[in-house]
C-alpha atoms as a PDB file:
ATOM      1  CA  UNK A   1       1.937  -9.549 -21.051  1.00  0.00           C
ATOM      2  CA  UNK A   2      -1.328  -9.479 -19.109  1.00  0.00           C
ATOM      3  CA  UNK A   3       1.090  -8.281 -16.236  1.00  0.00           C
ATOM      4  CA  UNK A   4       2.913  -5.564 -18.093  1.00  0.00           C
ATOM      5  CA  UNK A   5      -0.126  -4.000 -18.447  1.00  0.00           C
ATOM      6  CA  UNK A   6      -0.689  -3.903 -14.983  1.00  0.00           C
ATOM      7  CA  UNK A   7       2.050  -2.678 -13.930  1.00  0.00           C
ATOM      8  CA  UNK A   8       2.038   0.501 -16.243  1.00  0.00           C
ATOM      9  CA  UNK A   9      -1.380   0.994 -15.049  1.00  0.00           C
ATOM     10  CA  UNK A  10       0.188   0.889 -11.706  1.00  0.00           C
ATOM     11  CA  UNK A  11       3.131   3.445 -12.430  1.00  0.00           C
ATOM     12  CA  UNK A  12       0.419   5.759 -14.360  1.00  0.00           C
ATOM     13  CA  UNK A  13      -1.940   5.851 -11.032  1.00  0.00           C
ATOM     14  CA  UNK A  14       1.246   6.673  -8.587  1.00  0.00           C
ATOM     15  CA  UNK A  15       2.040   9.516 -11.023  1.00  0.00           C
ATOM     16  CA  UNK A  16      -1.028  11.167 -12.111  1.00  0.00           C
ATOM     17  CA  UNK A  17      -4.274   9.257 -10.470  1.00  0.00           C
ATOM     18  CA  UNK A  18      -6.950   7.618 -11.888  1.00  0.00           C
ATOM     19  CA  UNK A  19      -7.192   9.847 -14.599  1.00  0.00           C
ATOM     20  CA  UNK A  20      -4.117   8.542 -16.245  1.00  0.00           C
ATOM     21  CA  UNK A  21      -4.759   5.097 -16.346  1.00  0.00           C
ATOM     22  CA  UNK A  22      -5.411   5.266 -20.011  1.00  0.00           C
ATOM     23  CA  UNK A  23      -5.530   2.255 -22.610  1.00  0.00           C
ATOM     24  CA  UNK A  24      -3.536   4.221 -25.319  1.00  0.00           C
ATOM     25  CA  UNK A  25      -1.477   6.149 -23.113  1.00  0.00           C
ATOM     26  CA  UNK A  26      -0.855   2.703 -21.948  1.00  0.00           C
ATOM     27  CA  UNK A  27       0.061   0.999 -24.991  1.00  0.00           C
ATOM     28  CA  UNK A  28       2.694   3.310 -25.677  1.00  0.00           C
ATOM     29  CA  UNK A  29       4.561   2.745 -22.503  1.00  0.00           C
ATOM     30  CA  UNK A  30       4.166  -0.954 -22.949  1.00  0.00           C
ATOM     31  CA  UNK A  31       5.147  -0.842 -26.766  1.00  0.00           C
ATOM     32  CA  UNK A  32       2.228  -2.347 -28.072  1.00  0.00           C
ATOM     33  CA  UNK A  33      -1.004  -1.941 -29.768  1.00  0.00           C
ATOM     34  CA  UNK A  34      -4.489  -1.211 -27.879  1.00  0.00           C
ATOM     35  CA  UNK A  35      -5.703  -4.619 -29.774  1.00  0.00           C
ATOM     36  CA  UNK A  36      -3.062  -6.011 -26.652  1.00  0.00           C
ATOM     37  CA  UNK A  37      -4.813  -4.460 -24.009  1.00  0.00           C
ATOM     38  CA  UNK A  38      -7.752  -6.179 -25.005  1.00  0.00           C
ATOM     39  CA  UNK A  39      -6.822  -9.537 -25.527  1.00  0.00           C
ATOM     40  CA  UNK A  40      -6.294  -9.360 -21.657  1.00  0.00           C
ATOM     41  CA  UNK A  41      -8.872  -7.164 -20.324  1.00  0.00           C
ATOM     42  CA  UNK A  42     -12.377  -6.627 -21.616  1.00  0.00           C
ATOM     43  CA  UNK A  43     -11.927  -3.229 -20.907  1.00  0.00           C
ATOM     44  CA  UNK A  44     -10.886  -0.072 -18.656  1.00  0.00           C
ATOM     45  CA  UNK A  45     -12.728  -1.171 -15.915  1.00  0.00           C
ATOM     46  CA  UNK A  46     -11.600  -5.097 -15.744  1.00  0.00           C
ATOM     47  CA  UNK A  47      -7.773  -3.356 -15.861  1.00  0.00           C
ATOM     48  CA  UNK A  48      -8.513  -1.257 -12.795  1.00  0.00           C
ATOM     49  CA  UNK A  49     -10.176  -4.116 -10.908  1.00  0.00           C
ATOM     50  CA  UNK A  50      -6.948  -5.655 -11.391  1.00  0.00           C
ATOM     51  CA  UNK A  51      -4.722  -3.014 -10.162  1.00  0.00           C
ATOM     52  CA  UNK A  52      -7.070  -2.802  -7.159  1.00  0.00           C
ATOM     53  CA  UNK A  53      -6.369  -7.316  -6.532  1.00  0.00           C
ATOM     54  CA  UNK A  54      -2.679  -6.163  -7.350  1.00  0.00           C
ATOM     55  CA  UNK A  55      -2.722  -3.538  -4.438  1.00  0.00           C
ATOM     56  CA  UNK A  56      -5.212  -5.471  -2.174  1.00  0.00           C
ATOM     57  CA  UNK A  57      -2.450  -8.739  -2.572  1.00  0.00           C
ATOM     58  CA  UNK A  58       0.910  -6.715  -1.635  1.00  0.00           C
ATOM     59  CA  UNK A  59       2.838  -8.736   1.330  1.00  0.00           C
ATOM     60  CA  UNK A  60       5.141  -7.560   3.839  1.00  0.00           C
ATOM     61  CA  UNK A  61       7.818  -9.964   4.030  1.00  0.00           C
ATOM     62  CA  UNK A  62       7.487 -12.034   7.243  1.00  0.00           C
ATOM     63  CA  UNK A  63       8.963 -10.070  10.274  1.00  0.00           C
ATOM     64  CA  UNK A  64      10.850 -11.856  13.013  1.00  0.00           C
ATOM     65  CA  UNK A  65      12.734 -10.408  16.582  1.00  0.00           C
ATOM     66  CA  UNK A  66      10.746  -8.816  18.817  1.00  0.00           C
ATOM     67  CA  UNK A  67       8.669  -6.033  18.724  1.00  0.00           C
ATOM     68  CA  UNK A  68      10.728  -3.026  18.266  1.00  0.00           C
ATOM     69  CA  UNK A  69      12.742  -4.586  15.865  1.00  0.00           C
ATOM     70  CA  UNK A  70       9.410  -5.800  13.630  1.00  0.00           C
ATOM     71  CA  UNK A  71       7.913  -2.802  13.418  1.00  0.00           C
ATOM     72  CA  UNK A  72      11.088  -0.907  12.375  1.00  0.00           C
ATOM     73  CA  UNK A  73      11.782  -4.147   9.578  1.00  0.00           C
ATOM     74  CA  UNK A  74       7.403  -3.069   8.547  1.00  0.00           C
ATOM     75  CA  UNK A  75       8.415   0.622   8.397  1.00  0.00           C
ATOM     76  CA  UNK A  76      11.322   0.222   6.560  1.00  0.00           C
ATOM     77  CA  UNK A  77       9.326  -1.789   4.126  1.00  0.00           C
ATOM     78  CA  UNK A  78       6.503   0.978   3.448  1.00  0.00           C
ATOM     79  CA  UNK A  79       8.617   3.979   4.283  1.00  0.00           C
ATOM     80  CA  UNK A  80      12.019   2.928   2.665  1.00  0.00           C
ATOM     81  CA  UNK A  81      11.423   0.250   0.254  1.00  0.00           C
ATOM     82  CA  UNK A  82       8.071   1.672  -1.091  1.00  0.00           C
ATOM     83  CA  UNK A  83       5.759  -1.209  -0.564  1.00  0.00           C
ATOM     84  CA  UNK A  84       2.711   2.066   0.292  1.00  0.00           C
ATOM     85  CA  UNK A  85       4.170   3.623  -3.037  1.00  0.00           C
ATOM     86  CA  UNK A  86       0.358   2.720  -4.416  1.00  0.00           C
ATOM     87  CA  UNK A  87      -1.574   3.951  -1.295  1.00  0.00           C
ATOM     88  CA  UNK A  88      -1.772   7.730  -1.760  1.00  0.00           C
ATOM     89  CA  UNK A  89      -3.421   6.998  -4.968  1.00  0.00           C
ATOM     90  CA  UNK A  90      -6.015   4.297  -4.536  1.00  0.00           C
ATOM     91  CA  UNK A  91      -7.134   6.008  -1.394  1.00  0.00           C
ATOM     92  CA  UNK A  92      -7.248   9.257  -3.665  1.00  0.00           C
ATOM     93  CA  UNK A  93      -9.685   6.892  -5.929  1.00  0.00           C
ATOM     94  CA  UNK A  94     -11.346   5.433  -3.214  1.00  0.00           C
ATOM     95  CA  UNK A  95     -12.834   8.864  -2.270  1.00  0.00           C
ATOM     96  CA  UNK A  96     -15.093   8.811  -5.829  1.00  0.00           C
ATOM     97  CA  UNK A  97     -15.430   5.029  -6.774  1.00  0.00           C
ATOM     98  CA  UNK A  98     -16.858   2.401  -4.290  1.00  0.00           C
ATOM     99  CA  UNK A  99     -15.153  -0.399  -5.369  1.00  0.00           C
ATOM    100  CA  UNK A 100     -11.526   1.382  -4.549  1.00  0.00           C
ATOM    101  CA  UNK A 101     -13.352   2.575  -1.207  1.00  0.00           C
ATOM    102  CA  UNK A 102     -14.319  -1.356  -0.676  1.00  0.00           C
ATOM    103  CA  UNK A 103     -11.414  -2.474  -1.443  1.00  0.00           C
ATOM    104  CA  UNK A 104      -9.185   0.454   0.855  1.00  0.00           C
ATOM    105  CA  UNK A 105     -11.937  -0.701   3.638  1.00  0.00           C
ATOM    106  CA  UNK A 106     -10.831  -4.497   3.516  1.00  0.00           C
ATOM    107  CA  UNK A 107      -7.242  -3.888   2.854  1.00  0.00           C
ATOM    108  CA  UNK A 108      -7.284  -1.198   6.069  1.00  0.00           C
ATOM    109  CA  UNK A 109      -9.230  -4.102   8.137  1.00  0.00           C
ATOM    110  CA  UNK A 110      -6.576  -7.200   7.197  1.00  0.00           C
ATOM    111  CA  UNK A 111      -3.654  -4.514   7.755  1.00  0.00           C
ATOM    112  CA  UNK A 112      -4.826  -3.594  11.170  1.00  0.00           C
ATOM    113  CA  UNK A 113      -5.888  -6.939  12.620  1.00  0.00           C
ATOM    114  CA  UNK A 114      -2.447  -8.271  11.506  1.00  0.00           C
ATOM    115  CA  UNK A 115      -1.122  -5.745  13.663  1.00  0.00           C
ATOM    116  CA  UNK A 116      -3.078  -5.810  16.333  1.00  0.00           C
ATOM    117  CA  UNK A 117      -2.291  -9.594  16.644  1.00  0.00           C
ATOM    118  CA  UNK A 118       1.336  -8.460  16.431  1.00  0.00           C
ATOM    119  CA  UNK A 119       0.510  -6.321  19.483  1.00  0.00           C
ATOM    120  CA  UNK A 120      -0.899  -9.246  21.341  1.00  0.00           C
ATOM    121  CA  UNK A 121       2.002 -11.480  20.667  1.00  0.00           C
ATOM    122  CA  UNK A 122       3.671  -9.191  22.294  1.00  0.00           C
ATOM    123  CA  UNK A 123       1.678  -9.362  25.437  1.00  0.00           C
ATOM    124  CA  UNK A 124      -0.438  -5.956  24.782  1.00  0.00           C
ATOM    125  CA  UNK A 125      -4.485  -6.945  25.623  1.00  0.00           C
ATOM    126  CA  UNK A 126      -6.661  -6.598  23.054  1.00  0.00           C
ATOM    127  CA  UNK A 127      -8.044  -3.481  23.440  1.00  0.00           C
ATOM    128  CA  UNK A 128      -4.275  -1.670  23.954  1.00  0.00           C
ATOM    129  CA  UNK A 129      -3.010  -4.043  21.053  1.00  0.00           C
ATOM    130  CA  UNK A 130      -5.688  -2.403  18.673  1.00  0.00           C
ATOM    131  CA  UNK A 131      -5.084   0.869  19.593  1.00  0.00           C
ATOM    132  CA  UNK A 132      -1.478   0.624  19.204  1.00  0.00           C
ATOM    133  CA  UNK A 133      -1.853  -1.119  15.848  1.00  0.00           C
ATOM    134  CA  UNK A 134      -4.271   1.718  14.511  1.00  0.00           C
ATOM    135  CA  UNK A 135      -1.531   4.199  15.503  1.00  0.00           C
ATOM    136  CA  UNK A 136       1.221   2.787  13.632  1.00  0.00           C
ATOM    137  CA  UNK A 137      -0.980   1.912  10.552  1.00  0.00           C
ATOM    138  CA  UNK A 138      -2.196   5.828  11.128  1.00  0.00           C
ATOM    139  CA  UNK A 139       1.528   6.505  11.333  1.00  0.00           C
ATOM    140  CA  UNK A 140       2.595   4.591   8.035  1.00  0.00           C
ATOM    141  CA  UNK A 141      -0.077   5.850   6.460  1.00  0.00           C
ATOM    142  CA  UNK A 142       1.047   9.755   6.965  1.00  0.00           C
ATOM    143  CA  UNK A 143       4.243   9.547   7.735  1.00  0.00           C
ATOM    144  CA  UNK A 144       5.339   9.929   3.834  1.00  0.00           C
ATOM    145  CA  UNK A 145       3.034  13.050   3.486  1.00  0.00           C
ATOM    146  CA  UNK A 146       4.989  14.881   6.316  1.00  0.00           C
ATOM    147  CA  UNK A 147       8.923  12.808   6.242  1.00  0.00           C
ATOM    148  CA  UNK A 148      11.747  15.210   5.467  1.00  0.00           C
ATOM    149  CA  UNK A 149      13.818  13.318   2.783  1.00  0.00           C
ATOM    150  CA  UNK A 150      16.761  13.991   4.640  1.00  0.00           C
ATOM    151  CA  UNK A 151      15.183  12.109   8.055  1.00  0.00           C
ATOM    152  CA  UNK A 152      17.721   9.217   9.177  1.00  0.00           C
ATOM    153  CA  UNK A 153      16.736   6.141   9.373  1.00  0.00           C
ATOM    154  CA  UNK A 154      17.757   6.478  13.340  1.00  0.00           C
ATOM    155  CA  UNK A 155      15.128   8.980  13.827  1.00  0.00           C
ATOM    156  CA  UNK A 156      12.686   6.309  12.391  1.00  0.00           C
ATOM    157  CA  UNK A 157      14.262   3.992  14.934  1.00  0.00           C
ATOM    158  CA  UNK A 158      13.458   6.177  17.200  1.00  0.00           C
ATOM    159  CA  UNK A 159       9.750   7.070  16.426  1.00  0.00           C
ATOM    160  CA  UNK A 160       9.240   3.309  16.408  1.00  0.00           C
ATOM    161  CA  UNK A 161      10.737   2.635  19.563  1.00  0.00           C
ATOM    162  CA  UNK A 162       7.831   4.946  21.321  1.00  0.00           C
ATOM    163  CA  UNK A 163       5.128   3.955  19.127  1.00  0.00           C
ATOM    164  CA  UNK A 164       6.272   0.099  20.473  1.00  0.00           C
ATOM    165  CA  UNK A 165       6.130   1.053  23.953  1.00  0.00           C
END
């Protein structure tokens, strides 16, 4: 149940923010009570703490081929399966509430030192491999705010393919 509850607090921050992460509001999409919502969390706060462990825990499945072909499996995964659905709106919290901006900061760090180790396994030097990884993060990060919904997935290929050179 305990996760039910997250999870609607996780579909009421992608559509309306913060703001709508509501215990009653809540209870009605889950079908229960309020009394619910508090057997599992002490209150509002202790449920957004846990949507921010919920976001802070999401996993890429583990990415194999070379390089081209990884990062297009990683942007497929945030861009066309929706694993970023919840960044827009934590970062949107994370500019008024310090523990979203704490937990954005140390989400952003482990994010881009994974890939700018996946840059060095790839032969890049450090310094090159961390640029490169802060411009595809950068890239995943905004690409949703500007992508035409009719974009192909070739002309993600594409992008990718530079952005690996």
């Amino acid at each position: 149940m305990r996760s039910q509850w997250v999870n609607a607090g996780l579909n009421a921050l992608r559509k309306g923010g913060v703001g709508a992460v509501r215990v009653e509001r809540l209870a009605g999409a889950v079908g229960v009570t309020k009394g619910s919502f508090y057997h599992h969390f002490r209150d509002r706060g202790a449920l957004l703490e846990a949507l921010l462990e919920y976001w802070s825990r999401e996993r890429i499945r583990t990415l194999r081929g070379g390089l081209p072909a990884r990062l297009l499996a990683l942007a497929e995964d945030v861009l066309e399966k929706g694993m970023g659905r919840y960044d827009p709106p934590i970062r949107a919290w994370a500019r008024h509430d310090r523990k979203a901006a704490a937990a954005v900061a140390q989400v952003d760090r482990r994010r881009i030192r994974a890939l700018t180790e996946l840059f060095q396994e790839e032969g890049f030097g450090p310094d090159e491999a961390g640029i490169h990884a802060r411009t595809f993060y950068t890239f995943l990060l905004g690409e949703p705010q500007v992508r035409s919904p009719a974009r192909a997935p070739a002309e993600l290929a594409k992008m990718v393919k530079i952005l690996a050179a």
